[in-house]
PDB file of N, CA and C in Angstrom:
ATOM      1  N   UNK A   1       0.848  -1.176   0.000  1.00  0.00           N
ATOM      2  CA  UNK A   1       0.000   0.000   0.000  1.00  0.00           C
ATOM      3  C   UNK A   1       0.892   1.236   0.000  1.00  0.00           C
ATOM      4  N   UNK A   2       0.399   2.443  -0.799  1.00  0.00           N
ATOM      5  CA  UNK A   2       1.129   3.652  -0.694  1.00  0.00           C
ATOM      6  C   UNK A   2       0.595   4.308   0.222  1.00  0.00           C
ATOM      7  N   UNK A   3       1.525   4.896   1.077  1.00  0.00           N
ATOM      8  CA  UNK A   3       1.284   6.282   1.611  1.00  0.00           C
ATOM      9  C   UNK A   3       1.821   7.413   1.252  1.00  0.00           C
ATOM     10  N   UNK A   4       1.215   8.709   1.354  1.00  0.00           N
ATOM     11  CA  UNK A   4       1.976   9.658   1.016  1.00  0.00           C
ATOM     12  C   UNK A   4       1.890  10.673   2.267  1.00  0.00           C
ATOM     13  N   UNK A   5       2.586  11.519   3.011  1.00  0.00           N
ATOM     14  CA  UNK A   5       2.902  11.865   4.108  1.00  0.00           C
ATOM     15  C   UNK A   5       2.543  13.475   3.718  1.00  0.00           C
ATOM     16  N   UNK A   6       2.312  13.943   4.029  1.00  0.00           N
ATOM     17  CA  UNK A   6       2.605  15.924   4.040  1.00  0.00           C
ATOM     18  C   UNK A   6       3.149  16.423   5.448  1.00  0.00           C
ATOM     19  N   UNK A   7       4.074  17.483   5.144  1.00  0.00           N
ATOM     20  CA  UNK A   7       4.857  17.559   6.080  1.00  0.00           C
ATOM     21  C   UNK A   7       4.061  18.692   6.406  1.00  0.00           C
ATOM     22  N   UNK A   8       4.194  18.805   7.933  1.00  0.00           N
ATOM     23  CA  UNK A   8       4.134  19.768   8.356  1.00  0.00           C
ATOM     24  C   UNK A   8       4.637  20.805   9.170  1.00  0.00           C
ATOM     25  N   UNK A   9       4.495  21.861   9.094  1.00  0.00           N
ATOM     26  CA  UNK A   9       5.429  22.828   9.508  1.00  0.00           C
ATOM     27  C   UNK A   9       5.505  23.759  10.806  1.00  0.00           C
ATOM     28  N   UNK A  10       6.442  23.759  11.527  1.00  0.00           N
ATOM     29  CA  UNK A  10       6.092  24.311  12.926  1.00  0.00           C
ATOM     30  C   UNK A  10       7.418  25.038  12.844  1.00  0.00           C
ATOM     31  N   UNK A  11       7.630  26.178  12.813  1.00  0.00           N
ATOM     32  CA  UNK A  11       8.460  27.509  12.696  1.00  0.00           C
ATOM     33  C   UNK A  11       9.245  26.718  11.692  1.00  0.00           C
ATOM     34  N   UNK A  12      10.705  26.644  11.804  1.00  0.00           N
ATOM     35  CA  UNK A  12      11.806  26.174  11.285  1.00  0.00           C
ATOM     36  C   UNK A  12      11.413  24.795  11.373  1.00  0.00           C
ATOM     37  N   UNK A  13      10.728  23.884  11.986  1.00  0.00           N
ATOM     38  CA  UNK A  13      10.637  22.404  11.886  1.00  0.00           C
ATOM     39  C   UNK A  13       9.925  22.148  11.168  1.00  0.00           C
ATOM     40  N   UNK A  14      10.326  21.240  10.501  1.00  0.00           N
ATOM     41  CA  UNK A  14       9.502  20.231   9.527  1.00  0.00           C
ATOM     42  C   UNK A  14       8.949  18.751   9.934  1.00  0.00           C
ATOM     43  N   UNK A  15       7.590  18.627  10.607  1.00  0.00           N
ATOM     44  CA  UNK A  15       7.032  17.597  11.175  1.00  0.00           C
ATOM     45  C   UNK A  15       6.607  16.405  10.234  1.00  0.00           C
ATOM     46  N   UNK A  16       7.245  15.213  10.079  1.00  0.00           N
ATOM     47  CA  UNK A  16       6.205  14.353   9.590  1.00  0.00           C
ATOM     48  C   UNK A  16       5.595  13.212  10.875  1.00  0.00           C
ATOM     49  N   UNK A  17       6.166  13.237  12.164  1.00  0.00           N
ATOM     50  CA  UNK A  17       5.084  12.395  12.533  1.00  0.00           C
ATOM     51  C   UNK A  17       5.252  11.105  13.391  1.00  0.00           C
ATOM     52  N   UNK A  18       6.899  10.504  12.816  1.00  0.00           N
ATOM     53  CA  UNK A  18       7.232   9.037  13.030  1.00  0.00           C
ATOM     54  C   UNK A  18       8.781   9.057  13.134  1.00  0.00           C
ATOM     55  N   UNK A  19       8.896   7.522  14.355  1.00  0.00           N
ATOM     56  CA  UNK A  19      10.555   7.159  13.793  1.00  0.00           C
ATOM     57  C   UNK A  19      10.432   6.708  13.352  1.00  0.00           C
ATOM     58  N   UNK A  20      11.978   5.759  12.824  1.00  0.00           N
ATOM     59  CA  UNK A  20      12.220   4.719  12.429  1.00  0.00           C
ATOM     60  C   UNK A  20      13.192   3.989  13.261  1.00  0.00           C
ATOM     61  N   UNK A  21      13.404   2.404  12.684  1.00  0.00           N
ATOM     62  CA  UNK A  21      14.491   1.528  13.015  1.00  0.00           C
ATOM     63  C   UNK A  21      15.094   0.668  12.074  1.00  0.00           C
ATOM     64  N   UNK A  22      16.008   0.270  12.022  1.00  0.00           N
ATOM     65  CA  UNK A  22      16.292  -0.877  11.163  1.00  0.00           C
ATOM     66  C   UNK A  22      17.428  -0.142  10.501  1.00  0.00           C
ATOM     67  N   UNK A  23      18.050  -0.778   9.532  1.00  0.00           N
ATOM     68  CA  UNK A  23      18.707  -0.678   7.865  1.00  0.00           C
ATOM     69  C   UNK A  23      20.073  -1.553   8.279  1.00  0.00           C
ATOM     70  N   UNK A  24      20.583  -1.301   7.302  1.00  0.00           N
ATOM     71  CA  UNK A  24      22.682  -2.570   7.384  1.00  0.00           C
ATOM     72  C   UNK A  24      22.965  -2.041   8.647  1.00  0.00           C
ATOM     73  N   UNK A  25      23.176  -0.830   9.384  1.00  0.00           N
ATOM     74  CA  UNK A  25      23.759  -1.188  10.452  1.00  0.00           C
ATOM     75  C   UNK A  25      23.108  -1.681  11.735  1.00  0.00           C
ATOM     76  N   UNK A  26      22.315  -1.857  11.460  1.00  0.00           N
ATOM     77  CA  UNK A  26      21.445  -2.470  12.743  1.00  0.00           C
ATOM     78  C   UNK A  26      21.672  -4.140  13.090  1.00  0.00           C
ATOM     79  N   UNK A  27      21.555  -4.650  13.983  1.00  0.00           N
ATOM     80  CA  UNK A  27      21.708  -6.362  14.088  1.00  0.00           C
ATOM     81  C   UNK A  27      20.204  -6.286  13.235  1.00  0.00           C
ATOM     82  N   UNK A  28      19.799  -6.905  12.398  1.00  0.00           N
ATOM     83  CA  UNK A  28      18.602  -7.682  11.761  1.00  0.00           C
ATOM     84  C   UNK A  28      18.075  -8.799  12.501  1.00  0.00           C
ATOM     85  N   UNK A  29      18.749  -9.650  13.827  1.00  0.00           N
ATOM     86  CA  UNK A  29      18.446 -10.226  14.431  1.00  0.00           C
ATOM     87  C   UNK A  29      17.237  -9.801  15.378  1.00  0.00           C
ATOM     88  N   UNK A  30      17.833  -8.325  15.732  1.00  0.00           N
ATOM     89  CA  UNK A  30      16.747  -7.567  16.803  1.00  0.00           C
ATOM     90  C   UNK A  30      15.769  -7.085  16.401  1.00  0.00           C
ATOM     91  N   UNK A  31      15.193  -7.161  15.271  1.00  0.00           N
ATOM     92  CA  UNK A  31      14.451  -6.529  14.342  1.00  0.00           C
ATOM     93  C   UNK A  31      12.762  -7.097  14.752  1.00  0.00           C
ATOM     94  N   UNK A  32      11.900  -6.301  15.596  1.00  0.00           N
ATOM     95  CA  UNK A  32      10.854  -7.375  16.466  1.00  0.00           C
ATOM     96  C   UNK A  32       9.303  -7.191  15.088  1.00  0.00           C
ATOM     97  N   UNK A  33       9.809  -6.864  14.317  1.00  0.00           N
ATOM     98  CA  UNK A  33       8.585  -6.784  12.890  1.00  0.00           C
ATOM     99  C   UNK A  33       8.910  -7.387  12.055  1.00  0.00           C
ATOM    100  N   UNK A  34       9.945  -8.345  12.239  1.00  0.00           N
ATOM    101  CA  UNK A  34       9.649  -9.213  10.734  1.00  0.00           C
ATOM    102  C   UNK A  34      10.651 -10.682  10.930  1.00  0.00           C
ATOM    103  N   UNK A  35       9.713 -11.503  10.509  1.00  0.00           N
ATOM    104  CA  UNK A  35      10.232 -13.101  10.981  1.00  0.00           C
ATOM    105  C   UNK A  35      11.329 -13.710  10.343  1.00  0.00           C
ATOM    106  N   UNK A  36      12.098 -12.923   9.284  1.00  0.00           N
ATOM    107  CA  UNK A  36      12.918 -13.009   8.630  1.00  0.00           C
ATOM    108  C   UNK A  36      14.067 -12.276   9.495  1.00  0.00           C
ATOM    109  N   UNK A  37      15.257 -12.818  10.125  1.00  0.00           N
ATOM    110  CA  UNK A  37      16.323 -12.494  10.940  1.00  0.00           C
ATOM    111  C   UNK A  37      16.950 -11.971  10.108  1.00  0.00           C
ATOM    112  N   UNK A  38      17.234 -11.980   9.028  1.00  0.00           N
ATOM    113  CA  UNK A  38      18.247 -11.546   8.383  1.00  0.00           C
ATOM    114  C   UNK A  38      17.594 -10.392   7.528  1.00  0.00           C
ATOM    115  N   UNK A  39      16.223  -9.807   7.808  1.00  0.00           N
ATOM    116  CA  UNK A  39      16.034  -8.263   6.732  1.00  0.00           C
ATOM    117  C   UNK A  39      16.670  -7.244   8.030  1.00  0.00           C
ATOM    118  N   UNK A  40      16.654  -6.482   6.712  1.00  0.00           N
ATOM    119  CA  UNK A  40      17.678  -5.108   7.095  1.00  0.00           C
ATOM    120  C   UNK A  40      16.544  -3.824   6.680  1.00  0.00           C
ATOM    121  N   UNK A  41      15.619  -4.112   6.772  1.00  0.00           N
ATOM    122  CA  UNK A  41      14.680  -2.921   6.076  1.00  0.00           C
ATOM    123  C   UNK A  41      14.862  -2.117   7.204  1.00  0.00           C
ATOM    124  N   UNK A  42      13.695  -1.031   6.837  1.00  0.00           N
ATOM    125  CA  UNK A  42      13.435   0.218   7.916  1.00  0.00           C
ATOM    126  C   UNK A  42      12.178   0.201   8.050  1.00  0.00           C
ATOM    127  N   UNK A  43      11.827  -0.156   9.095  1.00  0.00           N
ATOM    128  CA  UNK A  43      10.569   0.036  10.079  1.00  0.00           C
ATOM    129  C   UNK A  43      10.251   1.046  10.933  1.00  0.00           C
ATOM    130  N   UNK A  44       8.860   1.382  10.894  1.00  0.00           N
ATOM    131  CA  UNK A  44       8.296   2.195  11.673  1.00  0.00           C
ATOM    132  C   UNK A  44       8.421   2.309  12.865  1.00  0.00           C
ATOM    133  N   UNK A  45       8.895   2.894  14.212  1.00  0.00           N
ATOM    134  CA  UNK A  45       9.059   2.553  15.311  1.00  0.00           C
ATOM    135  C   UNK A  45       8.064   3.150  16.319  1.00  0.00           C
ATOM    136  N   UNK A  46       7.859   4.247  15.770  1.00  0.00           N
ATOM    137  CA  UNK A  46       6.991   5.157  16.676  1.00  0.00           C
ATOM    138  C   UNK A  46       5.842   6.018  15.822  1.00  0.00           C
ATOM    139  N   UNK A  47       4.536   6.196  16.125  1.00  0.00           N
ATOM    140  CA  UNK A  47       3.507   7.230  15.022  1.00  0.00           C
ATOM    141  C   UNK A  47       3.231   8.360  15.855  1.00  0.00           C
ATOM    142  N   UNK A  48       3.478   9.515  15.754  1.00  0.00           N
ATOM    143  CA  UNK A  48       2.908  10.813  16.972  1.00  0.00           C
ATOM    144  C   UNK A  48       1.830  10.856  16.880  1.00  0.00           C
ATOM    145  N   UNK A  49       0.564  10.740  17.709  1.00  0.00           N
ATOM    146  CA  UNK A  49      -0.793  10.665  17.979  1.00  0.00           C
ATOM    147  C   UNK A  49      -1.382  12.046  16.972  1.00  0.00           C
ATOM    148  N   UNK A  50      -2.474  12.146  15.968  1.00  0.00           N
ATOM    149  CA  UNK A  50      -2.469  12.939  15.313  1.00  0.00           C
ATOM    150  C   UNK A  50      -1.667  13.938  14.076  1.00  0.00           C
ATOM    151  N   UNK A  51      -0.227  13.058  14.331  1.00  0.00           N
ATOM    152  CA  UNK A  51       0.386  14.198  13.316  1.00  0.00           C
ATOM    153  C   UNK A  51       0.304  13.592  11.799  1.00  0.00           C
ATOM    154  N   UNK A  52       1.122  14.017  10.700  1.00  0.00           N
ATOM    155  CA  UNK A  52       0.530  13.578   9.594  1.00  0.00           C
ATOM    156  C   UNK A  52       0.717  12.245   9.497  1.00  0.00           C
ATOM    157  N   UNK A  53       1.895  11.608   9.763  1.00  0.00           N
ATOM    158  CA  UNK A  53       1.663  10.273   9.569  1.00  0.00           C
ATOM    159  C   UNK A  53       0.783   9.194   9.981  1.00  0.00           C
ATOM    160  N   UNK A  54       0.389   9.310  11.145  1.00  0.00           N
ATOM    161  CA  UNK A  54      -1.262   8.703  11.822  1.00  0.00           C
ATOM    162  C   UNK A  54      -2.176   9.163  10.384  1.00  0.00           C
ATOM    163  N   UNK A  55      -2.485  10.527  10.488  1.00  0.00           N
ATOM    164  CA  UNK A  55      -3.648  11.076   9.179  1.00  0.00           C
ATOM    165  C   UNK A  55      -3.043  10.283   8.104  1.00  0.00           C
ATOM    166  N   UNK A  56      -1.773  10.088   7.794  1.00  0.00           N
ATOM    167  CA  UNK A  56      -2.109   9.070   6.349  1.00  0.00           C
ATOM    168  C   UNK A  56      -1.693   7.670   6.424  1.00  0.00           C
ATOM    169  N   UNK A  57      -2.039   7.250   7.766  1.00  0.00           N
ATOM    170  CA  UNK A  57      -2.476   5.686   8.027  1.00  0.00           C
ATOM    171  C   UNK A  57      -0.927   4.947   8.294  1.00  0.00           C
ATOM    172  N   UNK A  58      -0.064   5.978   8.382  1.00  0.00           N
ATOM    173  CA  UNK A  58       1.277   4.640   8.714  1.00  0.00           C
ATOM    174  C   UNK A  58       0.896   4.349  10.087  1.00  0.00           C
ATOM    175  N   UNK A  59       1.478   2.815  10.106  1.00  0.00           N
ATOM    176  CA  UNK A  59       1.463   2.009  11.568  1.00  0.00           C
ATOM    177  C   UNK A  59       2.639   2.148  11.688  1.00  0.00           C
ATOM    178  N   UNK A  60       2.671   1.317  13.309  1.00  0.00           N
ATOM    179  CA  UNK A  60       4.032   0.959  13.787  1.00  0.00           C
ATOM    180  C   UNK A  60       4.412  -0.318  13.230  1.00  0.00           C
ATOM    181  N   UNK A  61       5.465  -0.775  13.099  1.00  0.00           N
ATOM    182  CA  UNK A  61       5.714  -2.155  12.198  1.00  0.00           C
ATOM    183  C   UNK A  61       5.427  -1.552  10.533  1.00  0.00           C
ATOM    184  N   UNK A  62       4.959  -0.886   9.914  1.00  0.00           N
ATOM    185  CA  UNK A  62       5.199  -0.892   8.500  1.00  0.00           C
ATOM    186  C   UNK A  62       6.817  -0.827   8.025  1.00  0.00           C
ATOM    187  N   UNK A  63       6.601  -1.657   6.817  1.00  0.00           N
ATOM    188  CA  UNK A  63       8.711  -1.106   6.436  1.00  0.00           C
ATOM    189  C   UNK A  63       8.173  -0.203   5.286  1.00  0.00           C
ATOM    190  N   UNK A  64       9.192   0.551   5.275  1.00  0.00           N
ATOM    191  CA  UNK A  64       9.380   1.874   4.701  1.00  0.00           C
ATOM    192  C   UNK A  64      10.078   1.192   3.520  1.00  0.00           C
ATOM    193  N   UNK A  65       9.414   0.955   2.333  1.00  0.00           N
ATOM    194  CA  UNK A  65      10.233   0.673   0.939  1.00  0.00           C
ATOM    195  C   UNK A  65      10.899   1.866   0.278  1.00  0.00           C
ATOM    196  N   UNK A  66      10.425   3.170  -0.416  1.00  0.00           N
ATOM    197  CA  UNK A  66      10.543   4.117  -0.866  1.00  0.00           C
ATOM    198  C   UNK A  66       9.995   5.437   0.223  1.00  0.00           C
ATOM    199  N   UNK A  67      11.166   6.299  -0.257  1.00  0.00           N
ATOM    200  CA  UNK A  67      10.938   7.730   0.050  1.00  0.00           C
ATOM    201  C   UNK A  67      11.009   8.490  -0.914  1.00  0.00           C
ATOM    202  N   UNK A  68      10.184   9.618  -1.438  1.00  0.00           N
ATOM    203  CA  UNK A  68      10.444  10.070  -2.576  1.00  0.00           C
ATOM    204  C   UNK A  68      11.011   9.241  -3.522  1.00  0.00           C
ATOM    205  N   UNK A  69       9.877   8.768  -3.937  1.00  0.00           N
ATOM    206  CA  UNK A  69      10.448   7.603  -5.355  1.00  0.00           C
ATOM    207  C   UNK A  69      11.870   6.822  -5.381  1.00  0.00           C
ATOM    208  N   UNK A  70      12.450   6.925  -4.159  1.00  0.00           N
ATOM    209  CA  UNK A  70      14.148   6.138  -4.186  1.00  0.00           C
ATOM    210  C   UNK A  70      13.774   4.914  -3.128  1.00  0.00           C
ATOM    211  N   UNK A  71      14.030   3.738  -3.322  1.00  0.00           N
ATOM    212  CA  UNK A  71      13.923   2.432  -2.788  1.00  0.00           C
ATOM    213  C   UNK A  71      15.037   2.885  -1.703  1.00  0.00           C
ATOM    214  N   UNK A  72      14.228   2.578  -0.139  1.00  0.00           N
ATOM    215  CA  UNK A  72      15.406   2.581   1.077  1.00  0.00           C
ATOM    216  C   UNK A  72      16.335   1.523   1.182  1.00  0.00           C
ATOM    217  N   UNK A  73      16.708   0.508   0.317  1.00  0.00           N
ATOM    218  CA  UNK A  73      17.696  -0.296   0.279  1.00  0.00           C
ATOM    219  C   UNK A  73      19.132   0.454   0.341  1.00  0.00           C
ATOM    220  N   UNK A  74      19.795  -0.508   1.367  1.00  0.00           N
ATOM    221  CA  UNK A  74      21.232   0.276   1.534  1.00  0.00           C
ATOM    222  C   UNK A  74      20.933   1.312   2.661  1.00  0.00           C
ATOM    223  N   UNK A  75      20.346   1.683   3.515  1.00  0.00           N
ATOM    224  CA  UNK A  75      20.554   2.826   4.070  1.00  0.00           C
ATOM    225  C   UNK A  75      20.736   2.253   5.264  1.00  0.00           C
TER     226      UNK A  75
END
């Protein structure tokens, strides 16, 4: 499923909403969203109650494939 995020803006900050976890430097072992020990993706870790990413439906546990049209592989 796509999401698309809008950022939002609070003086100089740019809010979207969420962490993350995961990618190559992480152990992939510790990785508690996906039954595969050995992915290296990037997962959702945290959603801020109301901010845009809740409004455009990311969960916690989603992996993050693309950002702006570039596949997060490698990061």
């Amino acid at each position: 499923q796509r999401i698309e995020i809008h950022k939002l803006r609070q003086g100089d900050n740019l809010i979207l909403g969420f962490s993350i976890g995961g990618g190559i430097d992480q152990d992939p072992t510790q990785n508690p969203f996906s039954e595969d020990k050995t992915d290296k993706g990037i997962y959702v870790t945290r959603v801020t109650e109301g901010g845009p990413a809740e409004v455009a439906g990311l969960q916690i546990g989603d992996k993050i494939m693309q950002v702006n049209a570039k596949p997060s592989t490698n990061v």
